[in-house]
N, C-alpha and C. Protein backbone atom coordinates (compact mmCIF):
# COMPACT_ATOMS: atom_id res chain seq x y z
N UNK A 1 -9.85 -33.94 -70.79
CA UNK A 1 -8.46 -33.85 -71.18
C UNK A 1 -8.16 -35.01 -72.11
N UNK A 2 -7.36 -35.19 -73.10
CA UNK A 2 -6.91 -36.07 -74.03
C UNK A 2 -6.56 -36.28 -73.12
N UNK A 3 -6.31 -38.32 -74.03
CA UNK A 3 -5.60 -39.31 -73.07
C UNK A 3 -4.40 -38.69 -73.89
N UNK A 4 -3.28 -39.02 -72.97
CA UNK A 4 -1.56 -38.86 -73.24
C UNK A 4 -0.87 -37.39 -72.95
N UNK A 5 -2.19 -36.04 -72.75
CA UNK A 5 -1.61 -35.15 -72.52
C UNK A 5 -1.27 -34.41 -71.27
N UNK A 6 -0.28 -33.69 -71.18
CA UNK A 6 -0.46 -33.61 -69.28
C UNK A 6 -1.27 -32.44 -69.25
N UNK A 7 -1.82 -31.86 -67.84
CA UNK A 7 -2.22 -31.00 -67.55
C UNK A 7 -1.82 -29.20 -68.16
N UNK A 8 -0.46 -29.68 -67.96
CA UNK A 8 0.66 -28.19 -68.10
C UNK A 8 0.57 -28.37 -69.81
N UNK A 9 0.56 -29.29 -70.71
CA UNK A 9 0.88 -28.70 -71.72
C UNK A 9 -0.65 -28.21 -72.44
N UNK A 10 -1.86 -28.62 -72.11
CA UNK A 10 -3.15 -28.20 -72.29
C UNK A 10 -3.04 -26.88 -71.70
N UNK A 11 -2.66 -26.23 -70.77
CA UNK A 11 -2.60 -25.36 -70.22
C UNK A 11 -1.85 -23.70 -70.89
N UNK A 12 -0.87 -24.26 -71.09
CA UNK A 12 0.39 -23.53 -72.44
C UNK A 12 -0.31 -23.65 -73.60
N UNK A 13 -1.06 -24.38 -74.34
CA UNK A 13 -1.76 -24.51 -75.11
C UNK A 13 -2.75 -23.13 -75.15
N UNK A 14 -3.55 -23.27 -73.79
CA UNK A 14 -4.70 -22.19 -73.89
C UNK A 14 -4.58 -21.37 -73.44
N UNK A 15 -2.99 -21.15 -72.89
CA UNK A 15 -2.15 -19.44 -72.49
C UNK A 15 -1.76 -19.05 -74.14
N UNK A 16 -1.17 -19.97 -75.15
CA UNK A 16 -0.65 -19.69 -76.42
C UNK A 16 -1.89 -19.02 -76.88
N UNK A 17 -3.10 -19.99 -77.14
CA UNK A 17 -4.28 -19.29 -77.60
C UNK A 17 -4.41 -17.77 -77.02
N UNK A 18 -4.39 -17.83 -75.80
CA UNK A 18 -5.46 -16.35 -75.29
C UNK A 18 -4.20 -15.52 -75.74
N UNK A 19 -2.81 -15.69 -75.58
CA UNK A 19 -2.00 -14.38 -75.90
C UNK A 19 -1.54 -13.95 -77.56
N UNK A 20 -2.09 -15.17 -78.19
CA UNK A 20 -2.43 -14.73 -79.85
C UNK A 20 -3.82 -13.93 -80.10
N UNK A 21 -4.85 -14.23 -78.95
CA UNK A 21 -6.32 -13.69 -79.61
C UNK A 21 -5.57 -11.53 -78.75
N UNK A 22 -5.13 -11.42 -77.97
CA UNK A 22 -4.90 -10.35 -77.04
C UNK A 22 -3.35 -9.50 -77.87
N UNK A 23 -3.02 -10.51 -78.81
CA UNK A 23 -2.12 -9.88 -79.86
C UNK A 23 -2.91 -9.12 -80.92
N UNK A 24 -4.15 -9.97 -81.62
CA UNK A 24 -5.02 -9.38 -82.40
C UNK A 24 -5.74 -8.40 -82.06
N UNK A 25 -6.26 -8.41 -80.68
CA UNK A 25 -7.00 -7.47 -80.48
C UNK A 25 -6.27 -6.01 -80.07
N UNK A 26 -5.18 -5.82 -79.57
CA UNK A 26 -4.41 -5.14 -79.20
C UNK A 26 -3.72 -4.79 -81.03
N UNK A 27 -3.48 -5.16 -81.82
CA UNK A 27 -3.70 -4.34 -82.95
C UNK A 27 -4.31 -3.61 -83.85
N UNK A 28 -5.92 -4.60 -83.03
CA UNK A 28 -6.71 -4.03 -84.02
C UNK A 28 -7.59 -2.27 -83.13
N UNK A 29 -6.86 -2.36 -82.04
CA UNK A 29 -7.52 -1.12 -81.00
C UNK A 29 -6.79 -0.26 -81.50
N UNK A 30 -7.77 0.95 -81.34
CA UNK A 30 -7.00 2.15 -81.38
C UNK A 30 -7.10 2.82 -80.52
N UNK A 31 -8.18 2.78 -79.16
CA UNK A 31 -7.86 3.13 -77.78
C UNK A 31 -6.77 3.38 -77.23
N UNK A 32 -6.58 4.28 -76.20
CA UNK A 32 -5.01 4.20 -75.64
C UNK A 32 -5.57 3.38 -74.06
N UNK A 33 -6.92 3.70 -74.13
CA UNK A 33 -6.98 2.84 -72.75
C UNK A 33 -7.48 1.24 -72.86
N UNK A 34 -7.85 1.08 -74.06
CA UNK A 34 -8.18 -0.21 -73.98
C UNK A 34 -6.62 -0.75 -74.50
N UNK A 35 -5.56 -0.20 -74.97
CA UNK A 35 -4.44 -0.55 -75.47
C UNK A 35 -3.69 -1.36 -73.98
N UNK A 36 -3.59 -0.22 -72.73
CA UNK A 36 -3.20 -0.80 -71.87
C UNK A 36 -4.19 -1.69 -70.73
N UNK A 37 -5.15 -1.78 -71.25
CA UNK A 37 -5.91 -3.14 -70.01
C UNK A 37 -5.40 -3.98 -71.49
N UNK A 38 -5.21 -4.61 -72.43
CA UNK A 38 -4.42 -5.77 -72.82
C UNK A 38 -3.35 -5.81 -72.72
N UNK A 39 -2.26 -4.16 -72.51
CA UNK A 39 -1.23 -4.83 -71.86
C UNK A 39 -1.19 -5.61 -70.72
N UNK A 40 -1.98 -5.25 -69.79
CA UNK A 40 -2.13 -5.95 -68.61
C UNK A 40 -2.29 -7.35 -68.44
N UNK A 41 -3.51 -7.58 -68.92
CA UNK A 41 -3.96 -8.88 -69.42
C UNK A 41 -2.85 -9.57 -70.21
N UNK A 42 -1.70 -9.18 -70.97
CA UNK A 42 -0.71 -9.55 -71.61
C UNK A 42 0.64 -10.41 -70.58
N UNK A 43 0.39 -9.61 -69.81
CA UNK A 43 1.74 -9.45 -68.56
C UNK A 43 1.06 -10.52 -67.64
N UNK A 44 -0.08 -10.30 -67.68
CA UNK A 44 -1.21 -11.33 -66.31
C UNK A 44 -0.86 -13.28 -67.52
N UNK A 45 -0.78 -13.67 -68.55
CA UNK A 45 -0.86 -14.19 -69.13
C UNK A 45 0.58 -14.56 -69.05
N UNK A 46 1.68 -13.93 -69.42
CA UNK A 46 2.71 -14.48 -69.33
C UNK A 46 3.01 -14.37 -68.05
N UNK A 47 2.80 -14.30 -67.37
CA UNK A 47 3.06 -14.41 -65.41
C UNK A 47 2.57 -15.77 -65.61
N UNK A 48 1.22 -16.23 -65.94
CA UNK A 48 0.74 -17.36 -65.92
C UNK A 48 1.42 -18.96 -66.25
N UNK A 49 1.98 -18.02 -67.41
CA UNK A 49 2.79 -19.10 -68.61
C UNK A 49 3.76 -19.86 -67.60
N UNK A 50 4.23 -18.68 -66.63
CA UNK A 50 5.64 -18.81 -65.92
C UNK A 50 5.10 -19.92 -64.89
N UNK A 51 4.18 -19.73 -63.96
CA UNK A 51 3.59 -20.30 -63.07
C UNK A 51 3.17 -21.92 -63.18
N UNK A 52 2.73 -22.15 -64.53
CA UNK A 52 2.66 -23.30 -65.26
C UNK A 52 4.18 -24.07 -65.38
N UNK A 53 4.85 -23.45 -65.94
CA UNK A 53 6.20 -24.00 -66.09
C UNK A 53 6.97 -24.43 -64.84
N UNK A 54 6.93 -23.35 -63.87
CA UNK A 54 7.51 -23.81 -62.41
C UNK A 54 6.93 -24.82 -61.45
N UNK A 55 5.37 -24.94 -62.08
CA UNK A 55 4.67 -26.21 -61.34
C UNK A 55 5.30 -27.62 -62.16
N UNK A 56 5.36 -27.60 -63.62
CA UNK A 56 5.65 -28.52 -64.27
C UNK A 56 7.34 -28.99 -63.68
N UNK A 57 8.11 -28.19 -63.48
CA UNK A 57 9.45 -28.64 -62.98
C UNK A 57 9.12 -28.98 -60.61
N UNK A 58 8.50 -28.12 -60.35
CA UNK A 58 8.44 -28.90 -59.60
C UNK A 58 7.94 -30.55 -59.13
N UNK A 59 7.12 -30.82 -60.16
CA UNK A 59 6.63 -31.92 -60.39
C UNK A 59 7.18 -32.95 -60.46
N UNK A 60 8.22 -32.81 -61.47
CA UNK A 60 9.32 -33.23 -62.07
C UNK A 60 10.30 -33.94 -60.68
N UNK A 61 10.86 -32.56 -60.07
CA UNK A 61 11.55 -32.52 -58.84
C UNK A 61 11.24 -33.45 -58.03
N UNK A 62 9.76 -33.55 -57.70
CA UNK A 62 8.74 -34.39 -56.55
C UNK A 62 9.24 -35.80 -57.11
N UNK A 63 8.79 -35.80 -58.35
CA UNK A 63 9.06 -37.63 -58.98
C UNK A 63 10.30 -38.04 -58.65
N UNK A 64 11.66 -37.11 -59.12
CA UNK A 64 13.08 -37.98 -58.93
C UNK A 64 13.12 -37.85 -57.69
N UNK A 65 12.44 -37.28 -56.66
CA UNK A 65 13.21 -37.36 -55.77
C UNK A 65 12.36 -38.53 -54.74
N UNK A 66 11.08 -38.87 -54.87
CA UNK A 66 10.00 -40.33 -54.80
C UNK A 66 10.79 -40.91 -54.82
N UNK A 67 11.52 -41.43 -56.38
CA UNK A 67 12.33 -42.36 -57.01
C UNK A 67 13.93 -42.83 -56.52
N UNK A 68 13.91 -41.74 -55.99
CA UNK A 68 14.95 -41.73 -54.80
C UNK A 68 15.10 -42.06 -53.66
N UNK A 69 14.09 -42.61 -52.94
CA UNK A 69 13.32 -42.53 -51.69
C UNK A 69 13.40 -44.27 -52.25
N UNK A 70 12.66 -44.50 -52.52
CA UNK A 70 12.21 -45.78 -52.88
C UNK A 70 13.43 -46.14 -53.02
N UNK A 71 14.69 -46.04 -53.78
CA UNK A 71 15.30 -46.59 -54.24
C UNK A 71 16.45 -46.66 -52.61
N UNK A 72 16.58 -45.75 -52.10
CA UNK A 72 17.32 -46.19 -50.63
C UNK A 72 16.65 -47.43 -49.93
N UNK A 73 15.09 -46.68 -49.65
CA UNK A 73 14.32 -48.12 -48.95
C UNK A 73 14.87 -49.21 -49.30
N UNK A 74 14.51 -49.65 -51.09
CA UNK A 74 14.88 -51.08 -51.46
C UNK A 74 16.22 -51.55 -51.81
N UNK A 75 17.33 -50.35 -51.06
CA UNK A 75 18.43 -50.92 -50.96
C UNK A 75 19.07 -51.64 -49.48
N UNK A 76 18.12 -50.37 -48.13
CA UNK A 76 17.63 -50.98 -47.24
C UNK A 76 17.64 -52.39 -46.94
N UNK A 77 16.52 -52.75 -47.33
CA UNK A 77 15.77 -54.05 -47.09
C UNK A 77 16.77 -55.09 -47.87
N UNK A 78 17.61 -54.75 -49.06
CA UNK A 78 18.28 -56.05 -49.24
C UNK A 78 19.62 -56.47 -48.54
């Protein structure tokens, strides 16, 4: 992983990639059945996207609310 990048945005990164390569290929088919296993794979991908994003805000959530914690304690103690 690059230093400075988080997990989630490498991640969106290589959901962006796979649902541009599954855009190309899904134009370039003329199958009707291979048309819908990339819809699938389309829908499975942005489900993904979503799953990424809701971990990234829970994350988020976890930290302010650490920061919150801590910050009663060390009002606590003074």
């Amino acid at each position: 992983m690059e230093k400075g990048k988080s997990h989630s945005k490498n991640m969106q990164k290589d959901l962006d990639i796979l649902q541009s390569r599954l855009d190309a290929l899904e134009a370039s088919s003329e199958d009707r059945h291979a048309k819908s296993l990339i819809s699938v794979l389309k829908g499975l991908v942005e489900n993904q996207r979503q799953i990424v994003g809701e971990f990234d805000h829970l994350k988020k959530a976890i930290d302010l609310l650490t920061l919150q914690i801590f910050k009663v304690e060390n009002s606590q103690k003074s």
